[in-house]
C-alpha atoms as a PDB file:
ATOM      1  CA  UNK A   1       3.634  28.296 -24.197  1.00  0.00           C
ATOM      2  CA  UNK A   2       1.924  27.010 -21.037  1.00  0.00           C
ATOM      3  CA  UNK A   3       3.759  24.927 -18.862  1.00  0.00           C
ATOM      4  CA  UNK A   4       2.614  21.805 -17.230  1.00  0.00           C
ATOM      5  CA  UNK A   5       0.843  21.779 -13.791  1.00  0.00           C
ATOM      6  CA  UNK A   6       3.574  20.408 -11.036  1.00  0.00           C
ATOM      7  CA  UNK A   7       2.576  16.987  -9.539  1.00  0.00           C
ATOM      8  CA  UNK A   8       2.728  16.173  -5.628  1.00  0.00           C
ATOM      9  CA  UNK A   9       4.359  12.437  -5.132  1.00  0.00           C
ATOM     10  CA  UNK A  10       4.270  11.396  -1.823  1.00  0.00           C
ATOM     11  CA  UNK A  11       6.132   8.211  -0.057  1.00  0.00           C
ATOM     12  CA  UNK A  12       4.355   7.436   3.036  1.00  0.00           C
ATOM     13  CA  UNK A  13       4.935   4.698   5.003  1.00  0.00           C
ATOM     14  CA  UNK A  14       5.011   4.052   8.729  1.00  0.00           C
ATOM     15  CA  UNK A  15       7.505   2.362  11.002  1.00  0.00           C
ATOM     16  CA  UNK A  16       9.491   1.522  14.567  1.00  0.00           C
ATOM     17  CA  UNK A  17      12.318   0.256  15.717  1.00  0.00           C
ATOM     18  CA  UNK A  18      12.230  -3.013  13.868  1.00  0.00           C
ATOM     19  CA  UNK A  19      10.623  -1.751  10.265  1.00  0.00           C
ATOM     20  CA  UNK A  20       8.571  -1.046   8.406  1.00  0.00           C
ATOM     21  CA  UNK A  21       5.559  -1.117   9.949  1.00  0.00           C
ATOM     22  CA  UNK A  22       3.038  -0.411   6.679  1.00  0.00           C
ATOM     23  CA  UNK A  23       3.553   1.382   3.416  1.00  0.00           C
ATOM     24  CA  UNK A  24       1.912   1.946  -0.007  1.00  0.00           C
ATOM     25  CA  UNK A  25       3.676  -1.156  -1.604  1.00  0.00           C
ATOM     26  CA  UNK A  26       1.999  -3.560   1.270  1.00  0.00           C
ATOM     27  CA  UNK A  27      -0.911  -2.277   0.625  1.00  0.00           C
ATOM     28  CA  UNK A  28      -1.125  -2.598  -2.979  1.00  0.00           C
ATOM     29  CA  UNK A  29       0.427  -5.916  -2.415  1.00  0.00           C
ATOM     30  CA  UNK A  30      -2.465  -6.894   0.044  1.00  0.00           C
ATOM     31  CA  UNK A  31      -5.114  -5.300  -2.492  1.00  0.00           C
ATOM     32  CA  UNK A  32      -3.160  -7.855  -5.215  1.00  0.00           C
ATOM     33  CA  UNK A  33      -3.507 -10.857  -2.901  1.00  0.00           C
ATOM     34  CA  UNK A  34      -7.465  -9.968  -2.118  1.00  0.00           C
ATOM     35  CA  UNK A  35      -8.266  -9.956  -5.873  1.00  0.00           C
ATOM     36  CA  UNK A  36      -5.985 -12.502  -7.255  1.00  0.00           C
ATOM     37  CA  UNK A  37      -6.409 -15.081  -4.205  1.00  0.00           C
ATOM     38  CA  UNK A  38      -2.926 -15.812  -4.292  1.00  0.00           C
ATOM     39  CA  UNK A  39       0.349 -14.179  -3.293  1.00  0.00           C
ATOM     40  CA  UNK A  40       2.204 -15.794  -6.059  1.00  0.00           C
ATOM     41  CA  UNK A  41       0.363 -14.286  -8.471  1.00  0.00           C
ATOM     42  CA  UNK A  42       0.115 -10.559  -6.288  1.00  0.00           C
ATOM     43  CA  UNK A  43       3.962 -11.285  -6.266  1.00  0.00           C
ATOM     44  CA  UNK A  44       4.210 -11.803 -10.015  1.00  0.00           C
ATOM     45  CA  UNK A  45       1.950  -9.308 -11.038  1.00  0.00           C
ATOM     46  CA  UNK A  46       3.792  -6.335  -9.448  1.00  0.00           C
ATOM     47  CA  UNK A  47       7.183  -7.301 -10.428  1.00  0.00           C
ATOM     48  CA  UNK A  48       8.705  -9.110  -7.181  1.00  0.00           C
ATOM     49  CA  UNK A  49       9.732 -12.683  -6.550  1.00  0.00           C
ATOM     50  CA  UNK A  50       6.915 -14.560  -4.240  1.00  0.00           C
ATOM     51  CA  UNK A  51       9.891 -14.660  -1.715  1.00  0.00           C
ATOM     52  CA  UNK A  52      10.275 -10.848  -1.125  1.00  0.00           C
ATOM     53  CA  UNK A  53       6.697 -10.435  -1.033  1.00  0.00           C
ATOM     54  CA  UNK A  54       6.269 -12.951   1.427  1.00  0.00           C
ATOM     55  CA  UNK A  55       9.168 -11.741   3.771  1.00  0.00           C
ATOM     56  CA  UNK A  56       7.143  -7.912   3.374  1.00  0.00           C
ATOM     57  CA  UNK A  57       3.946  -9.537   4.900  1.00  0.00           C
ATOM     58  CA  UNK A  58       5.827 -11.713   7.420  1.00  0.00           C
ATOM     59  CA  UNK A  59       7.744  -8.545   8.682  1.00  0.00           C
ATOM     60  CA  UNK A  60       4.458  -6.443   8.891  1.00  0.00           C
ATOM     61  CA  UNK A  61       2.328  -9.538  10.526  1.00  0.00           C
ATOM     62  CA  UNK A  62       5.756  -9.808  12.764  1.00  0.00           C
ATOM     63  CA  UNK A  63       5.604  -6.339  13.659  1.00  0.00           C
ATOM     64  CA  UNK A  64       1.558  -5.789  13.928  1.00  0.00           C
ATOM     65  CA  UNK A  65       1.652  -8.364  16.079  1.00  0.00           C
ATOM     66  CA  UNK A  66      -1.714  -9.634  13.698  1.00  0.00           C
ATOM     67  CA  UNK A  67      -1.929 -11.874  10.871  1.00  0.00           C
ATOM     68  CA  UNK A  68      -2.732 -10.385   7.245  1.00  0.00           C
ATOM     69  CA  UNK A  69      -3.189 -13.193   5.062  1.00  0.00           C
ATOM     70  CA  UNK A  70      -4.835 -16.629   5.732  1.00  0.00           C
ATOM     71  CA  UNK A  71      -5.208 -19.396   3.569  1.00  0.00           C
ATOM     72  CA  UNK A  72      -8.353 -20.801   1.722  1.00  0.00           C
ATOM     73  CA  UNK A  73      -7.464 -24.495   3.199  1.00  0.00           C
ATOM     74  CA  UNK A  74      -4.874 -25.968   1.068  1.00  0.00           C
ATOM     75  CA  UNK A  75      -2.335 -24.575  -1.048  1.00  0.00           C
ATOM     76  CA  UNK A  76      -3.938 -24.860  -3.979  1.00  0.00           C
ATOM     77  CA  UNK A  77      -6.670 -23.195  -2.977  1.00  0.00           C
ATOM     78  CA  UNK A  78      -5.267 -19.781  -2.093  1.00  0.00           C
ATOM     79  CA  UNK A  79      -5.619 -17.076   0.128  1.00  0.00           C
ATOM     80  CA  UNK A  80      -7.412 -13.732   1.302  1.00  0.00           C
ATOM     81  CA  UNK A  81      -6.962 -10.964   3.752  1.00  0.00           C
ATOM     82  CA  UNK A  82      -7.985 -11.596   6.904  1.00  0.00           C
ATOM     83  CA  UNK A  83     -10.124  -9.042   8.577  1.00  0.00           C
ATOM     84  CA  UNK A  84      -7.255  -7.025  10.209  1.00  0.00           C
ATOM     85  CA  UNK A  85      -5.508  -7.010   6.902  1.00  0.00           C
ATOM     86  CA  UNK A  86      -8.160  -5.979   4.972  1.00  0.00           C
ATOM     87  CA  UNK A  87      -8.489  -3.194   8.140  1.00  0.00           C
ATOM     88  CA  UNK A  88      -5.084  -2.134   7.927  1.00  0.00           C
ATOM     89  CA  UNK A  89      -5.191  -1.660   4.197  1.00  0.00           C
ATOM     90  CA  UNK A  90      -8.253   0.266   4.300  1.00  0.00           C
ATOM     91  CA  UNK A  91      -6.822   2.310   7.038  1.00  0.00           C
ATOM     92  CA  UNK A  92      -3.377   3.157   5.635  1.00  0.00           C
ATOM     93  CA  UNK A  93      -5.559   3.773   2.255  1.00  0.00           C
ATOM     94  CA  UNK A  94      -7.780   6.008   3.677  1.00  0.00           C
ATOM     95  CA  UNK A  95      -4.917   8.115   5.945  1.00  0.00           C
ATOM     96  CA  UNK A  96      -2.906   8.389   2.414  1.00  0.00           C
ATOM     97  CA  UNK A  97      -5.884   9.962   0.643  1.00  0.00           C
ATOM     98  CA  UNK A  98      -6.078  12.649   3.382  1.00  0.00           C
ATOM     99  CA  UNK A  99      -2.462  13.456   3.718  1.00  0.00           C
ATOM    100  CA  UNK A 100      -2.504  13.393   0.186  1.00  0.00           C
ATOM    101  CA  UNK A 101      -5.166  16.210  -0.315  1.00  0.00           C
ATOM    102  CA  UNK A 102      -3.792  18.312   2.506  1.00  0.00           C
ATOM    103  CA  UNK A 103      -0.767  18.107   0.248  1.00  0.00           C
ATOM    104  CA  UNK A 104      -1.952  18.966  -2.871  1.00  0.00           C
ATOM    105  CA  UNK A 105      -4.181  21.915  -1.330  1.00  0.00           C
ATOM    106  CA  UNK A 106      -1.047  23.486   0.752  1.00  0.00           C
ATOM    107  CA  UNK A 107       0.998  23.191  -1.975  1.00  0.00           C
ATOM    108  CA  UNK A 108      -1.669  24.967  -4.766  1.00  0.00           C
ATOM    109  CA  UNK A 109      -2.017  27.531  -1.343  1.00  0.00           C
ATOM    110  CA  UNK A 110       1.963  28.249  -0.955  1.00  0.00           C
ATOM    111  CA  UNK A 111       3.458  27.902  -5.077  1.00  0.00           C
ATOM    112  CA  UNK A 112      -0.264  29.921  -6.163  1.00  0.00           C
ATOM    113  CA  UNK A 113      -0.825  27.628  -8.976  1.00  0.00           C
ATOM    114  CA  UNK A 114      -2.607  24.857  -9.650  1.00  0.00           C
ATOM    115  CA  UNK A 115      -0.999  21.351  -8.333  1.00  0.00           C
ATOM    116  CA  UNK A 116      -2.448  18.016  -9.693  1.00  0.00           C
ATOM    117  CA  UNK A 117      -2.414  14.610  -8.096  1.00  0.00           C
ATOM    118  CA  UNK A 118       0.066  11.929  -9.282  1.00  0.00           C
ATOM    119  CA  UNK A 119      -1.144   9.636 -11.824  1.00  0.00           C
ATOM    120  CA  UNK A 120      -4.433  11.749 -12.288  1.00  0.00           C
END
């Protein structure tokens, strides 16, 4: 019987002194916002109450020192990622793809089998 291929799951985030400075859940929470125009519904869609989402952003715009969302104009009309978010986002993205393939090729290097990527 052949067993399963072993998975590599990561958790990467970054932080200081004062938090969490970005992680994977911001991100996809950012990515939400930029499609769905609204952080209500970014909120709602992954599970979490608009209020914990919001206090996420606020902490990482706190501790960025930038802002990450803007609004459309009036409430009603939404909101988007401002250029640094959408930067950040992109960034962390693109730094979790690498680590994430140095993983997965050290690990299929050091247990001699093959490793697969989570969710893949």
């Amino acid at each position: 019987m052949k067993r399963p291929s072993p998975t590599v799951r990561l958790h990467l985030w970054l932080e200081n002194g004062e938090g969490v400075y970005f992680g994977m859940g911001r991100a996809m929470l950012l990515l939400k916002v930029q499609e769905l125009g609204s952080l209500k519904k970014a909120a709602d869609q992954m599970g979490m109450s608009y209020r914990a989402a919001w206090g996420k952003i606020r902490k990482s715009e706190e501790i960025l020192g930038i802002r990450l969302i803007a609004s459309n104009g009036c409430r009603k009309e939404g909101c988007q990622l401002t250029e640094e978010g959408l930067r950040i986002t992109e960034k962390f993205l693109r730094w979790f793809q690498e680590v994430e393939d140095d993983a997965l090729r050290k690990a299929g290097e050091i247990f001699d089998c093959r490793v697969e990527r989570y969710g893949s």
